[in-house]
Protein backbone atom coordinates (compact mmCIF):
# COMPACT_ATOMS: atom_id res chain seq x y z
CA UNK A 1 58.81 -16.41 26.13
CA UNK A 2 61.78 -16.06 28.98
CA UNK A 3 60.00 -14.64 32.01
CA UNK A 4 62.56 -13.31 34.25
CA UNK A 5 61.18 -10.19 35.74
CA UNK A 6 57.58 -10.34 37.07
CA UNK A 7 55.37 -6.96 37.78
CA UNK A 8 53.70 -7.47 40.48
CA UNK A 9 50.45 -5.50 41.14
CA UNK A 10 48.23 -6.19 44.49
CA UNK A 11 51.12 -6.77 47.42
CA UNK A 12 47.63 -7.99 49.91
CA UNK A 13 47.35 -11.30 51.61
CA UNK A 14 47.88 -13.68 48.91
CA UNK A 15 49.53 -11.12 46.57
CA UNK A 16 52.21 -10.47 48.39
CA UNK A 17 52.83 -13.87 49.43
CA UNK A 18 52.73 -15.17 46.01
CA UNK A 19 55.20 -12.18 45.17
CA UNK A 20 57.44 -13.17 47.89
CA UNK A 21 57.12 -16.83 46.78
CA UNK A 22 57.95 -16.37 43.28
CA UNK A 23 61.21 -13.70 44.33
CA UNK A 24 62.36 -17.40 46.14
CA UNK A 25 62.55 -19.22 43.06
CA UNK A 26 64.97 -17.16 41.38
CA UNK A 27 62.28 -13.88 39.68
CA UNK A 28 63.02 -10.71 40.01
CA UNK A 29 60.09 -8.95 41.53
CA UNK A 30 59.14 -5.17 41.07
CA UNK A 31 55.89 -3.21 41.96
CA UNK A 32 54.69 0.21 41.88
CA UNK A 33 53.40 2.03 45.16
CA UNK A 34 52.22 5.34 43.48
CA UNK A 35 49.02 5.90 45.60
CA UNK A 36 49.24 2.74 47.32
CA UNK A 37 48.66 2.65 51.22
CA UNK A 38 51.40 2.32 54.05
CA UNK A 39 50.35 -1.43 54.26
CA UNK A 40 51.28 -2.13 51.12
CA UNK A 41 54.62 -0.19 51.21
CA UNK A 42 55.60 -1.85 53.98
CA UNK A 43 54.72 -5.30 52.79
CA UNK A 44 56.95 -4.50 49.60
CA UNK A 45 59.93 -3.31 51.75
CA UNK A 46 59.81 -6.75 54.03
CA UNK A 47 60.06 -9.05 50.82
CA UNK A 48 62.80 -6.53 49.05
CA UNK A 49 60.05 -6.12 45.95
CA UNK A 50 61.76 -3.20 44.17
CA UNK A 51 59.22 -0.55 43.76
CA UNK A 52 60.12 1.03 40.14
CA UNK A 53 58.18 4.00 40.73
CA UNK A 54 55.31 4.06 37.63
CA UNK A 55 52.69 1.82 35.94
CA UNK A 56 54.39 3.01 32.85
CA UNK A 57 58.13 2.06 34.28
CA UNK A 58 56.66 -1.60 35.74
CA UNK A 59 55.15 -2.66 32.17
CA UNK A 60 58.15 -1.76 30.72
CA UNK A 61 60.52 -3.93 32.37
CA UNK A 62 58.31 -6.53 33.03
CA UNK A 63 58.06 -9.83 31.24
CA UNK A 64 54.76 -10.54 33.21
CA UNK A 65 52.44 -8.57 35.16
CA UNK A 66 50.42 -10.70 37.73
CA UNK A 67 46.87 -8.37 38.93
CA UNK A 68 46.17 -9.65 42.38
CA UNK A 69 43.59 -7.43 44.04
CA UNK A 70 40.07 -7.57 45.48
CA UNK A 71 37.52 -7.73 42.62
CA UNK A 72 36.58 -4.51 42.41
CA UNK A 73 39.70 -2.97 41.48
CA UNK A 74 40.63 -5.25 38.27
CA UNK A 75 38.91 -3.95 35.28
CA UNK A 76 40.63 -0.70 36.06
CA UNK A 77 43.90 -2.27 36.37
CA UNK A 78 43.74 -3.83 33.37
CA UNK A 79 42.58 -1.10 31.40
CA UNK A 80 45.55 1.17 33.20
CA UNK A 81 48.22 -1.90 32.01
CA UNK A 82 46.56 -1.80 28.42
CA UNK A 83 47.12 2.28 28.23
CA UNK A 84 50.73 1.74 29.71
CA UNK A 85 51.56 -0.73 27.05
CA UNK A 86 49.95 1.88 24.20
CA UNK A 87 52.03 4.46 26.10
CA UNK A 88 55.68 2.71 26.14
CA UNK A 89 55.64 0.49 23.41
CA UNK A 90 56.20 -2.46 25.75
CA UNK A 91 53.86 -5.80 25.52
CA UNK A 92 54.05 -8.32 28.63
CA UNK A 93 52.00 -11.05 29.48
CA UNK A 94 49.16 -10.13 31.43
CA UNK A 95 47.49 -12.40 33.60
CA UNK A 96 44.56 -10.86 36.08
CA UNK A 97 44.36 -13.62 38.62
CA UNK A 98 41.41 -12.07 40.66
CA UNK A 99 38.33 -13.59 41.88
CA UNK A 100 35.88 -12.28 39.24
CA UNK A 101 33.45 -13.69 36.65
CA UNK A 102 34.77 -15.20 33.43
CA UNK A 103 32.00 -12.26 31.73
CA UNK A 104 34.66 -9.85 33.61
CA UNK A 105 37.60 -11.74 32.99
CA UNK A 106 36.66 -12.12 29.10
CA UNK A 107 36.06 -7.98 29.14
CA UNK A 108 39.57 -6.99 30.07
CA UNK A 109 41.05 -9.20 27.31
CA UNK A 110 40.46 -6.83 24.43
CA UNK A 111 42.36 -3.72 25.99
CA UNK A 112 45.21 -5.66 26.57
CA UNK A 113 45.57 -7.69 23.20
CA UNK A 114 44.67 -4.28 21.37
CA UNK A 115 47.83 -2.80 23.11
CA UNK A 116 50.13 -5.73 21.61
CA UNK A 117 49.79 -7.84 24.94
CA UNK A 118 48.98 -11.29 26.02
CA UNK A 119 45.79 -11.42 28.05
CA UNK A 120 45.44 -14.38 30.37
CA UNK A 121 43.00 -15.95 32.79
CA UNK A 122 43.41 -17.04 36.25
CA UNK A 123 41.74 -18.22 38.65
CA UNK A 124 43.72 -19.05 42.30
CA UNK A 125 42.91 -22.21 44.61
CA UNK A 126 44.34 -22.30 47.96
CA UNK A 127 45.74 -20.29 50.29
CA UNK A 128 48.94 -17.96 50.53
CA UNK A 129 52.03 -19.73 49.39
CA UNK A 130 54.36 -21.07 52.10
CA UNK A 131 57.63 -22.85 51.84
CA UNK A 132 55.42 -26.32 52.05
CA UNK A 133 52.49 -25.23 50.72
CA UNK A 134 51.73 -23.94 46.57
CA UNK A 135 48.18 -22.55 45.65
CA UNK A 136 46.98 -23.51 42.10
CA UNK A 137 46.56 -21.24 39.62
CA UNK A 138 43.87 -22.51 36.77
CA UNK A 139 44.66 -20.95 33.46
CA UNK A 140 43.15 -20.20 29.95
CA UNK A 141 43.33 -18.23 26.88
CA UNK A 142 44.90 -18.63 23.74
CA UNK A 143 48.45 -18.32 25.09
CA UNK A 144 49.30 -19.24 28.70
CA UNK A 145 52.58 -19.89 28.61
CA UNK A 146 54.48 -16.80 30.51
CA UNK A 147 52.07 -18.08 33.56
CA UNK A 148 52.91 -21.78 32.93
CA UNK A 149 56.88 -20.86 33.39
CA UNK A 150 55.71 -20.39 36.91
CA UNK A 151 54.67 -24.18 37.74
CA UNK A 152 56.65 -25.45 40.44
CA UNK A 153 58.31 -22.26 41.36
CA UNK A 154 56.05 -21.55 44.33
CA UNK A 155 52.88 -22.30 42.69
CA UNK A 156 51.46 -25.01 40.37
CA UNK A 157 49.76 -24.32 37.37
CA UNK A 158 47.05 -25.72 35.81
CA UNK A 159 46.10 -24.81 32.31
CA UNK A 160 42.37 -25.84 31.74
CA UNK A 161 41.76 -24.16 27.88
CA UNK A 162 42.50 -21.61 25.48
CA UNK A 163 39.02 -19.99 25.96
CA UNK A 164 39.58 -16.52 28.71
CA UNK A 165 37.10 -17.42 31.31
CA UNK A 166 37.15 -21.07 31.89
CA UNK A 167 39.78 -20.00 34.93
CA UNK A 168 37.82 -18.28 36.54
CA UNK A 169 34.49 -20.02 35.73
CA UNK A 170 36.83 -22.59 38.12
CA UNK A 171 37.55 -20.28 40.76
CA UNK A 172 33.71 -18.86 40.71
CA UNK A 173 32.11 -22.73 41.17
CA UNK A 174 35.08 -23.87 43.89
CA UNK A 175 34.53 -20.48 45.85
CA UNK A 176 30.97 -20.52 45.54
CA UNK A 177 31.10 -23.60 47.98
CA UNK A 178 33.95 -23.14 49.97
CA UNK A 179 33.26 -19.45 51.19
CA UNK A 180 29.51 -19.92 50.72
CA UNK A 181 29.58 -22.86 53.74
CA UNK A 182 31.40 -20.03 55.69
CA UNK A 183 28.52 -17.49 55.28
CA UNK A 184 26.01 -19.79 55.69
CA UNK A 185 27.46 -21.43 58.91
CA UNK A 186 27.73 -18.08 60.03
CA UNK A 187 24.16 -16.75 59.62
CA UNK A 188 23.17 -19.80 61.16
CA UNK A 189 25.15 -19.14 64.63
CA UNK A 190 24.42 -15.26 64.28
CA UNK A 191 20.65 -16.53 63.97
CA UNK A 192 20.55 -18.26 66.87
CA UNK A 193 21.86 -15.68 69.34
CA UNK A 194 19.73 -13.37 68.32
CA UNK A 195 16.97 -15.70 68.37
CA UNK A 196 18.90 -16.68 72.05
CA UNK A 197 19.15 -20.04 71.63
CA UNK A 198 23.17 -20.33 70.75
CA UNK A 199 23.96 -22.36 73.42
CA UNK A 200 21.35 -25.13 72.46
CA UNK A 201 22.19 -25.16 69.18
CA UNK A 202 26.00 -25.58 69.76
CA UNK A 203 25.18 -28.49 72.36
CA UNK A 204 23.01 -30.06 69.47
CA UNK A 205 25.72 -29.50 67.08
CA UNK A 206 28.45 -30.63 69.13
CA UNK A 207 27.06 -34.00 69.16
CA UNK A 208 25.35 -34.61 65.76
CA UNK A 209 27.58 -31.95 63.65
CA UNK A 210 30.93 -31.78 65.27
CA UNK A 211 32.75 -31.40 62.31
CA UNK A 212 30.75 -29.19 60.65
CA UNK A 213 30.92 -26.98 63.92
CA UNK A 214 34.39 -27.21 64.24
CA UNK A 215 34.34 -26.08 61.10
CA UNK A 216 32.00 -22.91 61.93
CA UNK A 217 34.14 -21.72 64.70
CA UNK A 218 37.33 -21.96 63.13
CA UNK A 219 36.17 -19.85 60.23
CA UNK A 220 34.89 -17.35 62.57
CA UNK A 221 38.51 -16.71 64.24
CA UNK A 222 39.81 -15.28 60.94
CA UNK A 223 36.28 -14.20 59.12
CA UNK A 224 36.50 -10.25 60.48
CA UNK A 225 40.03 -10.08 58.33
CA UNK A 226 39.21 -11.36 55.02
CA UNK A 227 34.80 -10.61 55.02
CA UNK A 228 35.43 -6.78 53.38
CA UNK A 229 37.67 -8.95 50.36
CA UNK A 230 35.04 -11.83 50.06
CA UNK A 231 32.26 -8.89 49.23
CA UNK A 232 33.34 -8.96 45.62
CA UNK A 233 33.81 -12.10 45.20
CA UNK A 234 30.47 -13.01 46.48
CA UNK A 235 28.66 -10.45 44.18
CA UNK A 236 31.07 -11.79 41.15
CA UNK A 237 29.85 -15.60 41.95
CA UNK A 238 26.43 -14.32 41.80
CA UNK A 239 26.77 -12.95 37.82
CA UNK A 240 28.79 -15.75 36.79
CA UNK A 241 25.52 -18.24 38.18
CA UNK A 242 22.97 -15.78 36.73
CA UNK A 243 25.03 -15.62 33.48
CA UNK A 244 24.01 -19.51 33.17
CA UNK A 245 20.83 -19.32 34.48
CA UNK A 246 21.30 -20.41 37.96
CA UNK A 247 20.14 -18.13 40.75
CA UNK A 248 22.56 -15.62 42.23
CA UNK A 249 20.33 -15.11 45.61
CA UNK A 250 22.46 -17.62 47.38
CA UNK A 251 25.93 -15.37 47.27
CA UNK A 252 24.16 -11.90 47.47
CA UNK A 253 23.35 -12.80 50.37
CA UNK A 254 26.44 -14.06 51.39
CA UNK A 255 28.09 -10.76 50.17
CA UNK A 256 25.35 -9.73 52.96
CA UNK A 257 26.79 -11.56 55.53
CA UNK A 258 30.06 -10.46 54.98
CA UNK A 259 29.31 -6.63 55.12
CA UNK A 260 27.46 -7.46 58.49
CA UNK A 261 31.10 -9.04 59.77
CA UNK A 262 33.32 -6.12 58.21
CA UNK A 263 30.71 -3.59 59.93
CA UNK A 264 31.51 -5.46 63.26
CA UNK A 265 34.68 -4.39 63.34
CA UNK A 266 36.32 -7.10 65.13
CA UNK A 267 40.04 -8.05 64.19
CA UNK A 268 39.30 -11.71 65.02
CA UNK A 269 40.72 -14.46 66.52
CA UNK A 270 38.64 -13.90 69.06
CA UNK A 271 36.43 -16.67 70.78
CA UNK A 272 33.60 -18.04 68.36
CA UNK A 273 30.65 -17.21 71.22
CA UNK A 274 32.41 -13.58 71.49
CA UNK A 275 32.32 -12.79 68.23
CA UNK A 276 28.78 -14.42 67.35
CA UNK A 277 27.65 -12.30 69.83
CA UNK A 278 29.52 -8.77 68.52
CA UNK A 279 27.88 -9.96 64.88
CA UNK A 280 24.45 -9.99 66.20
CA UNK A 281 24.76 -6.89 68.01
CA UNK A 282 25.79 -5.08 65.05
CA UNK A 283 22.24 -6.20 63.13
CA UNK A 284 20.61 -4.28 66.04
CA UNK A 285 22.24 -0.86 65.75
């Protein structure tokens, strides 16, 4: 199929970036802000994302709808598109593109094929597009090509299957390490200044784990804006490694970390010692 106009539903972080990316390359881009927040509004105005007023209205006139949200929020999403598409008669692709099990990716695939649609898989890689920088976006299910038309349009696609859930069984594994270090490094540090010994362990660390320091404290500078979205996708990482038989502990607690770092309250960028120091405060009120 031709996809030329691309509902766009999550304007966050990445969503709106990706939105914004994809409106570059020649899409047309519309949303709808009915009970959305002032953030998001204003993030729609500043890329010129035409806000068409209803779910009903976006799946409509959309070729694709792209779900980018926080975990959380999907199932309902998808189950909202699927009644929209009962409701108007129209059938887009539908790709959710959150950060959630293939078990919860696989569920929201019968609503939407029962309403005439396409359901499709994805899991993103990388950060927010840029204009020299493309996240990947891992596909599968039994028809990805409205997604694929996107490749090279500010973002690559990768299609890995036509079985819903291998996507995201991608995202789950890569995420599992990459934001799992981030916890861990940052129990670690929290650890030791409440055990008040962070100053000897960043000494020892300096010299015999620079890199994985450096690391640490770069993380920390942007951790207290993105810890309340990494919740979910901790707690989804866990079901998709219990699903298989491999233990979920590791990610519930770093979905435990995380709500210690949202209930901080910090809005980062701050110095790594500083906000160490706010974390482990926060365990003792």
């Amino acid at each position: 199929m031709a996809v030329k106009t691309i509902g766009a539903l999550g304007l966050g972080n990445m969503g709106g970036a990706v939105a914004s990316a994809l409106k570059k390359n020649g899409f047309d881009l519309i949303t709808t802000l009915e009970g959305r927040s002032q953030a998001t509004r204003d993030s729609a105005a500043s890329r010129g994302i035409e806000d068409v007023g209803s779910l009903d209205e976006l799946v409509r006139r959309s070729d694709l709808v792209l779900s980018i949200l926080v975990p959380a929020e999907a199932p309902a999403v998808a189950s909202g598109v699927a009644a929209a598409m009962a409701s108007t008669g129209s059938t887009p692709a539908f790709a959710d593109c959150n950060a959630v099990s293939p078990e919860t990716s696989k569920a929201m695939g019968p609503a939407i094929e029962a309403a005439g649609g396409v359901f499709i898989d994805a899991g993103i890689i990388g950060g927010p597009p840029s204009d020299t920088y493309a996240p990947r976006f891992y596909t599968s299910g039994a028809d990805t090509s409205a997604l694929a038309e996107l490749n090279a349009k500010g973002i690559d696609v990768i299609a890995v299957g036509s079985e819903a859930g291998r996507a995201s069984a991608i995202k789950m594994c890569y995420a599992s390490q990459t934001k799992g270090i981030t916890a861990l490094q940052t129990a670690m540090l929290v650890a030791a200044a409440r055990l008040g010994v962070y100053d000897e362990l960043v000494a020892e660390l300096s010299g015999s784990q620079r890199a994985n320091l450096e690391r640490a404290e770069g993380s920390l500078k942007r951790l207290p804006s993105v810890a309340g979205r990494w919740i979910g996708e901790m707690e989804e990482i866990a079901a998709t490694f219990e699903e298989v038989g491999v233990t979920g502990h590791f990610h519930k607690g770093a979905a435990e970390m995380f709500r210690l770092v949202e209930s901080a309250g910090l809005s980062g960028g701050d110095d790594a010692r500083d906000t160490v120091r706010a974390f482990a405060d926060a365990i003792g009120e």
